[in-house]
Protein backbone atom coordinates (compact mmCIF):
# COMPACT_ATOMS: atom_id res chain seq x y z
CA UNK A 1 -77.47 -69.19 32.67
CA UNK A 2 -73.86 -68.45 31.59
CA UNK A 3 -71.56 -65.95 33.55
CA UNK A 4 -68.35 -65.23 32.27
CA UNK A 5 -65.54 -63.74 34.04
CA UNK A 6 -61.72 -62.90 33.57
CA UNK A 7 -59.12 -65.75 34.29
CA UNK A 8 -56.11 -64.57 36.66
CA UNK A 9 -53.07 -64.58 34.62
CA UNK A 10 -51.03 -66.82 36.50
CA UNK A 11 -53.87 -69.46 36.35
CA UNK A 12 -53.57 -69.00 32.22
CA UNK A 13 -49.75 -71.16 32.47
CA UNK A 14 -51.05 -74.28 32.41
CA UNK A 15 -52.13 -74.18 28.64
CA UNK A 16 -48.76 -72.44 27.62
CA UNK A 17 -46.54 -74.15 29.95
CA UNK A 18 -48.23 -77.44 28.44
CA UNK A 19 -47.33 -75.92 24.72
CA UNK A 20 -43.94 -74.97 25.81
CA UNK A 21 -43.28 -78.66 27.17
CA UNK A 22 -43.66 -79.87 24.14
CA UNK A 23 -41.61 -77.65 22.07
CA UNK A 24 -39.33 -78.48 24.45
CA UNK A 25 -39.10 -82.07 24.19
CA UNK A 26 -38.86 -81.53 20.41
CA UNK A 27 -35.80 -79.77 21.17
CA UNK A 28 -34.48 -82.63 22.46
CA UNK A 29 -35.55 -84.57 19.68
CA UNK A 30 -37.53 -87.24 22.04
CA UNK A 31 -40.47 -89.22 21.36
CA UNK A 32 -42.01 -86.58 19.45
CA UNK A 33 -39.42 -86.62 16.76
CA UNK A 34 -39.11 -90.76 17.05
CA UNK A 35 -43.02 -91.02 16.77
CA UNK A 36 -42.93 -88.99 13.61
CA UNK A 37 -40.36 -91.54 12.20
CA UNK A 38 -42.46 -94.34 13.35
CA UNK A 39 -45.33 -92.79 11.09
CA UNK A 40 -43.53 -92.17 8.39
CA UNK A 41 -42.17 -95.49 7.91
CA UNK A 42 -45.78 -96.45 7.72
CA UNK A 43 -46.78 -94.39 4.81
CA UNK A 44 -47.03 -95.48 1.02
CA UNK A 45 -43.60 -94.22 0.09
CA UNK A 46 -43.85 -93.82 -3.41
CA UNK A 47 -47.56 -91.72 -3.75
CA UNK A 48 -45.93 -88.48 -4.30
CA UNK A 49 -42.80 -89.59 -6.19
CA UNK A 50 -39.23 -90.82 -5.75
CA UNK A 51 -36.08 -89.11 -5.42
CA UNK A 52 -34.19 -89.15 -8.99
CA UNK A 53 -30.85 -87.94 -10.79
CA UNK A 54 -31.24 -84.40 -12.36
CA UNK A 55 -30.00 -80.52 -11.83
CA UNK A 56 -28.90 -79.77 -8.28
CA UNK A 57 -26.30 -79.46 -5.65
CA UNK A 58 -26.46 -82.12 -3.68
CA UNK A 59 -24.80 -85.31 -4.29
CA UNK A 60 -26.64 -88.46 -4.72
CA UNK A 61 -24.93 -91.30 -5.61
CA UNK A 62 -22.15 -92.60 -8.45
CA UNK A 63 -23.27 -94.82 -11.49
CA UNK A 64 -21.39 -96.50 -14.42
CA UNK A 65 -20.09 -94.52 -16.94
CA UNK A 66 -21.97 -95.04 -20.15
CA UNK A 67 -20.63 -95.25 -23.68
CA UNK A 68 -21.42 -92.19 -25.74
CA UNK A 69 -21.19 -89.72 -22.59
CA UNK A 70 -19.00 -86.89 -22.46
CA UNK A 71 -15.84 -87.67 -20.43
CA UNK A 72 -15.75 -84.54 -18.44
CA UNK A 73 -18.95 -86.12 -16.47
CA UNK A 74 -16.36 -88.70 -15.35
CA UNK A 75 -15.13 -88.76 -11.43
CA UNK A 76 -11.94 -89.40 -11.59
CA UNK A 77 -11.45 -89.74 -8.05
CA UNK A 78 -13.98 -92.13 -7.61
CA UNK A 79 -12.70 -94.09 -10.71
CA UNK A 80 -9.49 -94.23 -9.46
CA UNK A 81 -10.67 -97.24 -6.67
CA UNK A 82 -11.06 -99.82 -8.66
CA UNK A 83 -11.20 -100.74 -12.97
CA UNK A 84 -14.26 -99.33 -14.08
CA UNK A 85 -15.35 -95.61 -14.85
CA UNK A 86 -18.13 -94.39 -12.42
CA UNK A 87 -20.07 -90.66 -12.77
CA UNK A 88 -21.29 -88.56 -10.52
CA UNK A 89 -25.06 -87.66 -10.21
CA UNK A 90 -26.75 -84.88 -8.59
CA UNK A 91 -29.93 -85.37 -6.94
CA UNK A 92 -33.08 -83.87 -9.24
CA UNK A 93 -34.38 -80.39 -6.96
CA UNK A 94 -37.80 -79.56 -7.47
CA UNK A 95 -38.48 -75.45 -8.60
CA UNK A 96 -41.41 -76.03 -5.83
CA UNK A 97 -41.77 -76.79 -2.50
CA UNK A 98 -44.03 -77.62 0.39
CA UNK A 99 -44.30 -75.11 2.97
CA UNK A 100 -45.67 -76.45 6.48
CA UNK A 101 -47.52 -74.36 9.78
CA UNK A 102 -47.86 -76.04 12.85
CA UNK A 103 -50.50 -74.43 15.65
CA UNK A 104 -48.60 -74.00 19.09
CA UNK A 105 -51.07 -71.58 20.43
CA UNK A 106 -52.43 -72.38 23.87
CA UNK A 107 -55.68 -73.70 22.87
CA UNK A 108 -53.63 -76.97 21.30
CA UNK A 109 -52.19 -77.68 24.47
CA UNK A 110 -55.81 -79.11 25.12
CA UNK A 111 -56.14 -82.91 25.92
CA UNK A 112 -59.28 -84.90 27.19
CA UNK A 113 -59.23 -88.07 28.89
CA UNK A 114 -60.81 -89.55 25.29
CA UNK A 115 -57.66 -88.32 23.61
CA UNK A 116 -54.64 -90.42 22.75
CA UNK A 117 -52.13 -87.21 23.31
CA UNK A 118 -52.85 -83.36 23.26
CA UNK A 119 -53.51 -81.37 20.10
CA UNK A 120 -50.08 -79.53 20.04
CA UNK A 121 -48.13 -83.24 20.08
CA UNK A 122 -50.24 -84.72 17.18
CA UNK A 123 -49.98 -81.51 15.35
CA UNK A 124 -45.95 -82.05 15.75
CA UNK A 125 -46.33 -85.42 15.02
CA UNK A 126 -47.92 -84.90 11.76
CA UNK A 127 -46.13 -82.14 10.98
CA UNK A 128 -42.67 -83.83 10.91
CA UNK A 129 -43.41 -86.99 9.80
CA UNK A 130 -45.04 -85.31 6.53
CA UNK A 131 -41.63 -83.13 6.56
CA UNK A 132 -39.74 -86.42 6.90
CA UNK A 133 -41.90 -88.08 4.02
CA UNK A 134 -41.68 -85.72 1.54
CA UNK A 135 -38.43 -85.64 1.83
CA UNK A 136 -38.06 -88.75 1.47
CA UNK A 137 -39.94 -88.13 -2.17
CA UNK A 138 -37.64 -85.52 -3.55
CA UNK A 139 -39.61 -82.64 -2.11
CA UNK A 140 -37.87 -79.69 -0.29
CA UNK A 141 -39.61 -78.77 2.79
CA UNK A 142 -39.84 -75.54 4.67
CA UNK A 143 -41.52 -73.98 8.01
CA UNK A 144 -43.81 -71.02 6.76
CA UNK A 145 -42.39 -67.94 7.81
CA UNK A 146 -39.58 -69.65 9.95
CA UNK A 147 -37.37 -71.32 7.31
CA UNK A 148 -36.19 -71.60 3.81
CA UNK A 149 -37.25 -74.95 1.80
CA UNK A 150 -34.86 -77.74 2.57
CA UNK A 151 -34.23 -81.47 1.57
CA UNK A 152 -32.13 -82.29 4.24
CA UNK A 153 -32.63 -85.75 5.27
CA UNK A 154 -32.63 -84.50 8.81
CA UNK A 155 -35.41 -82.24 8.16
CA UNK A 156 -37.56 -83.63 10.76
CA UNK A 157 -34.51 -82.63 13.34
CA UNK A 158 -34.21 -79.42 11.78
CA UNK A 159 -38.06 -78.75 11.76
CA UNK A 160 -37.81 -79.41 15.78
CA UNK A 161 -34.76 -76.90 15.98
CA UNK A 162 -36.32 -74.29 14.24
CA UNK A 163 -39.73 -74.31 15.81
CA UNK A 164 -38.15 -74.25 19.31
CA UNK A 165 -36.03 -71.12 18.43
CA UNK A 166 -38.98 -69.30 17.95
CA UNK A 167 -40.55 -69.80 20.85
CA UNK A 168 -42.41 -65.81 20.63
CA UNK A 169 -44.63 -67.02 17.92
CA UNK A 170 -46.41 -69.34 20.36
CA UNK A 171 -49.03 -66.99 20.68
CA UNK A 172 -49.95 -66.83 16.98
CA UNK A 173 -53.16 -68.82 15.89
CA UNK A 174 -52.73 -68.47 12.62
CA UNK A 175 -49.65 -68.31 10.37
CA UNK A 176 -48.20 -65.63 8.66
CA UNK A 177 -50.19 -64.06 5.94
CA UNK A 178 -47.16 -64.18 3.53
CA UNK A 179 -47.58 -65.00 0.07
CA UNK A 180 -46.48 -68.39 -1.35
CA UNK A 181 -45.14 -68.77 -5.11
CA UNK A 182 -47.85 -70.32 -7.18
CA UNK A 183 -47.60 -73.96 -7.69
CA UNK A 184 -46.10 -74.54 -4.28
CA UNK A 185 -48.29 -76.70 -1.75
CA UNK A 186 -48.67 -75.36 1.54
CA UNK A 187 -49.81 -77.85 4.93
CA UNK A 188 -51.27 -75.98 7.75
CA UNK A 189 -52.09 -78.36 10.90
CA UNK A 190 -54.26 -76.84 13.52
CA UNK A 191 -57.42 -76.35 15.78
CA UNK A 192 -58.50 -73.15 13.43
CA UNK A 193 -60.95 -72.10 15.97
CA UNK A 194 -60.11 -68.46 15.17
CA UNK A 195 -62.89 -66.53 13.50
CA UNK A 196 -63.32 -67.22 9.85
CA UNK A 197 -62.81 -63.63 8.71
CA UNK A 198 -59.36 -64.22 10.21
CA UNK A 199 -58.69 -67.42 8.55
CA UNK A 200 -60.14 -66.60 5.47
CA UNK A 201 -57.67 -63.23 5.04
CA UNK A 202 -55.06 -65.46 6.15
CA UNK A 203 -55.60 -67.94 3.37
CA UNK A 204 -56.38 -65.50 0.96
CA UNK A 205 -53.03 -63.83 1.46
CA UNK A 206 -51.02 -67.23 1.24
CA UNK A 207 -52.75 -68.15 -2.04
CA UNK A 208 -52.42 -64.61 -3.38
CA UNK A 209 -49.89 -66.26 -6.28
CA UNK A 210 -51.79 -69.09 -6.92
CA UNK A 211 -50.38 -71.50 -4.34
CA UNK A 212 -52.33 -74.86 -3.40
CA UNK A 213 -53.01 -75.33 -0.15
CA UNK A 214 -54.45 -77.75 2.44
CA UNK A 215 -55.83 -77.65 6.37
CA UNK A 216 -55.77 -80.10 8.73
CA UNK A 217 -58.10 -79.38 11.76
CA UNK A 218 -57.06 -81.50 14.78
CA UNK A 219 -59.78 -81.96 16.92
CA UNK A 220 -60.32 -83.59 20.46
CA UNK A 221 -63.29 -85.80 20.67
CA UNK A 222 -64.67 -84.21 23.57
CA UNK A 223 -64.74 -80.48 21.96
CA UNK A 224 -67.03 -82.14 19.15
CA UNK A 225 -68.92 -84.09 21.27
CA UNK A 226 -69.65 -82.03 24.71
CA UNK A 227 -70.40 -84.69 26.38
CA UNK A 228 -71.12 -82.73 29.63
CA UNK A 229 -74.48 -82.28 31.93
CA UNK A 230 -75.15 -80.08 35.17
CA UNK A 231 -72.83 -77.47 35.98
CA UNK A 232 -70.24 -77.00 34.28
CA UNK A 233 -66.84 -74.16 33.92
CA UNK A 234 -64.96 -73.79 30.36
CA UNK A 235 -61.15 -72.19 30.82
CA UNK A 236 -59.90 -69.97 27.77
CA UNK A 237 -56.19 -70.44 28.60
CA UNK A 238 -55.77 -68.13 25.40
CA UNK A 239 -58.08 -65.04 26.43
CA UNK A 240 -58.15 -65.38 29.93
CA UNK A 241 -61.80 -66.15 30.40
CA UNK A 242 -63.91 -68.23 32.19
CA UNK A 243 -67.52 -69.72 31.52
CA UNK A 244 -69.56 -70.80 34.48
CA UNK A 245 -72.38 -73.29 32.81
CA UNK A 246 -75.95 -73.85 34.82
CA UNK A 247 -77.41 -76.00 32.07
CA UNK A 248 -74.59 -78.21 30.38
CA UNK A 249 -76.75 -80.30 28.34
CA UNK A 250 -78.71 -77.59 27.05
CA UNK A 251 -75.27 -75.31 26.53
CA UNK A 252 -73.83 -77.99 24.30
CA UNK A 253 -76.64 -78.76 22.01
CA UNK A 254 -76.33 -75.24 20.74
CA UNK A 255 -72.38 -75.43 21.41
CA UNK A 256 -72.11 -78.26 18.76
CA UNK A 257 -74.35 -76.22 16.13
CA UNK A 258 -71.69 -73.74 16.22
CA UNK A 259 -68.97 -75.82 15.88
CA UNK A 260 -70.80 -77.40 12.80
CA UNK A 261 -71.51 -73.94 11.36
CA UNK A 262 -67.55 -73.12 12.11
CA UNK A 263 -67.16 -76.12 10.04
CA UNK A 264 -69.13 -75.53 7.12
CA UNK A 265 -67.99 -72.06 6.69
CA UNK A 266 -64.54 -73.39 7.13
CA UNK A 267 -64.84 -76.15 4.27
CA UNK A 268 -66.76 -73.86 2.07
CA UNK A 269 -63.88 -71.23 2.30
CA UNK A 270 -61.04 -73.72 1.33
CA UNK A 271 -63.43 -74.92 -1.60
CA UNK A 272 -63.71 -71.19 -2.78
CA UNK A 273 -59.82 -71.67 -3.19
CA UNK A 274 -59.32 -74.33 -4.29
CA UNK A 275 -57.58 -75.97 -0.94
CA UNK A 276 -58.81 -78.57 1.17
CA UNK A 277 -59.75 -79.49 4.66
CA UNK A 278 -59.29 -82.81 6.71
CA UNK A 279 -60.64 -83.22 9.90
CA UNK A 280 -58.65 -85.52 12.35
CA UNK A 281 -59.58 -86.69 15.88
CA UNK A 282 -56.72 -87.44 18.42
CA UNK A 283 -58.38 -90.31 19.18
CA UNK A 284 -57.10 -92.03 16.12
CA UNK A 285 -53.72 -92.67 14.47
CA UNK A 286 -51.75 -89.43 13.17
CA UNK A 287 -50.86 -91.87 10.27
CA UNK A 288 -54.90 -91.34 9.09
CA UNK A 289 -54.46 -87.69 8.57
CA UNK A 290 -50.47 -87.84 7.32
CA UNK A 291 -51.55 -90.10 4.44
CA UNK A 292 -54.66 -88.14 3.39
CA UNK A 293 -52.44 -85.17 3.12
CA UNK A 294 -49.98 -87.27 1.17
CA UNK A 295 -52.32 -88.36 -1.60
CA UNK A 296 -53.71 -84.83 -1.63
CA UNK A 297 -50.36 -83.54 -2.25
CA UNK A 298 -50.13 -86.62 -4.66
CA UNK A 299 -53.43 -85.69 -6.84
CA UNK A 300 -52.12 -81.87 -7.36
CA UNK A 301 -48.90 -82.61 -8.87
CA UNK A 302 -50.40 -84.91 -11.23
CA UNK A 303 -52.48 -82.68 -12.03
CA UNK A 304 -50.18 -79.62 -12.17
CA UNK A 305 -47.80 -82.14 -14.36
């Protein structure tokens, strides 16, 4: 038999203070921030396009004056160095942007002795080594409902910053139900254990205007597995509760038909939209899940093209 009962706030830290820890080494841009580099160098640069000359404000690099061009477009400063006529180019800014949401509720703070790292670090991980990646590709990058899109090439950095300075939000499971502008790709990276009504008005509000939009669920292996038998006590660091377990083996056979049902309902409701949904273990490389997202990402602006 189960008996629940009500977990002593100061006993409910651990889970947060675990979150906060991690925030706080991405404030310090640490491994966190070097990790995500270290993944990003290892995906296919190139599957989602490559930065290019065209309308914008930021500089991106001088060429050769060509015959036939308008001398206005001529730096003259530049020029000046040496004998030959160079032009400045802007780089090319995309209309669109990709908008990402990273979980730092208390539940991701989780971390089983099968796991590589906690969920909250490999959610931070992915997060800013996509940011750094798709910058990389000519993509402007923003944190939904934290910042404006950016193509900074210290995004990552600034992705850290930001995320630290709102350090309130870490109670939110799910992100803001704002509306994105249609053709705009949003990444949210998560546990999504909330209740599916909840995710499913959150998505519905983000895709309101048509936006694309894709989860990843980051899972420890031993929430999917259960591998536990005799007694047994489950902590919700995020309600507050505890579960006292007589009969572990029995309690997780019909533990891990919910979390398939949780599943299904959860794939069948990004389907609906038109988003997707990866499913990646912290037991295996963040670079798995990064690149998945990155040929997703690839396949709609194809198609949108």
């Amino acid at each position: 038999m189960a008996q629940t009962s009500v977990l002593p706030t100061a006993s409910r830290r651990p889970g947060r203070d675990d979150t906060g820890a991690a925030l706080s080494l991405a404030a310090r841009m640490p491994r966190l921030i070097l990790e995500a580099r270290r993944v990003a160098a290892s995906l296919a640069h190139g599957i989602h396009g490559r930065r290019r000359a065209g309308p914008g404000e930021t500089f991106w690099q001088f060429r050769p004056f060509v015959a036939g061009e308008s001398a206005a477009r001529v730096d003259w400063r530049r020029s000046g160095r040496d004998d030959r006529l160079y032009v400045r180019e802007r780089e090319w800014e995309s209309p669109h942007a990709i908008w990402l949401w990273m979980d730092r509720s208390a539940s991701m703070a989780f971390r089983s002795d099968l796991a590589q790292v906690s969920k909250v670090e490999r959610a931070f991980v992915i997060g800013l080594a996509l940011a750094d990646t798709f910058v990389d590709g000519g993509e402007r990058v923003g944190l939904l409902g934290l910042s404006n899109p950016s193509a900074s090439r210290r995004i990552a950095e600034l992705c850290a910053q930001t995320l630290v300075a709102h350090e309130d939000d870490l109670d939110q499971d799910l992100p803001p139900p704002q509306p994105v502008s249609r053709q705009n790709e949003v990444v949210m990276v998560g546990d999504f254990l909330s209740p599916i009504p909840e995710i499913a008005a959150c998505v519905e509000a983000i895709s309101a205007r048509g936006a694309r939009g894709h989860l990843v669920m980051v899972i420890d292996p031993v929430e999917e597995s259960f591998p536990f038998d005799g007694e047994a006590v489950l902590h919700d660091l995020e309600a507050g509760l505890v579960l006292r377990i007589g009969d572990a083996v029995s309690w997780g056979r019909a533990y891990r038909d919910r979390i398939r049902q949780h599943r299904d309902a959860l794939q069948e409701l990004v389907r609906r939209r038109g988003w997707t949904l990866t499913l990646h273990h912290t037991d295996r490389p963040a670079s798995e899940a990064a690149l998945r997202i990155l040929t997703l990402v690839a396949s709609a602006r194809q198609g949108m093209g």
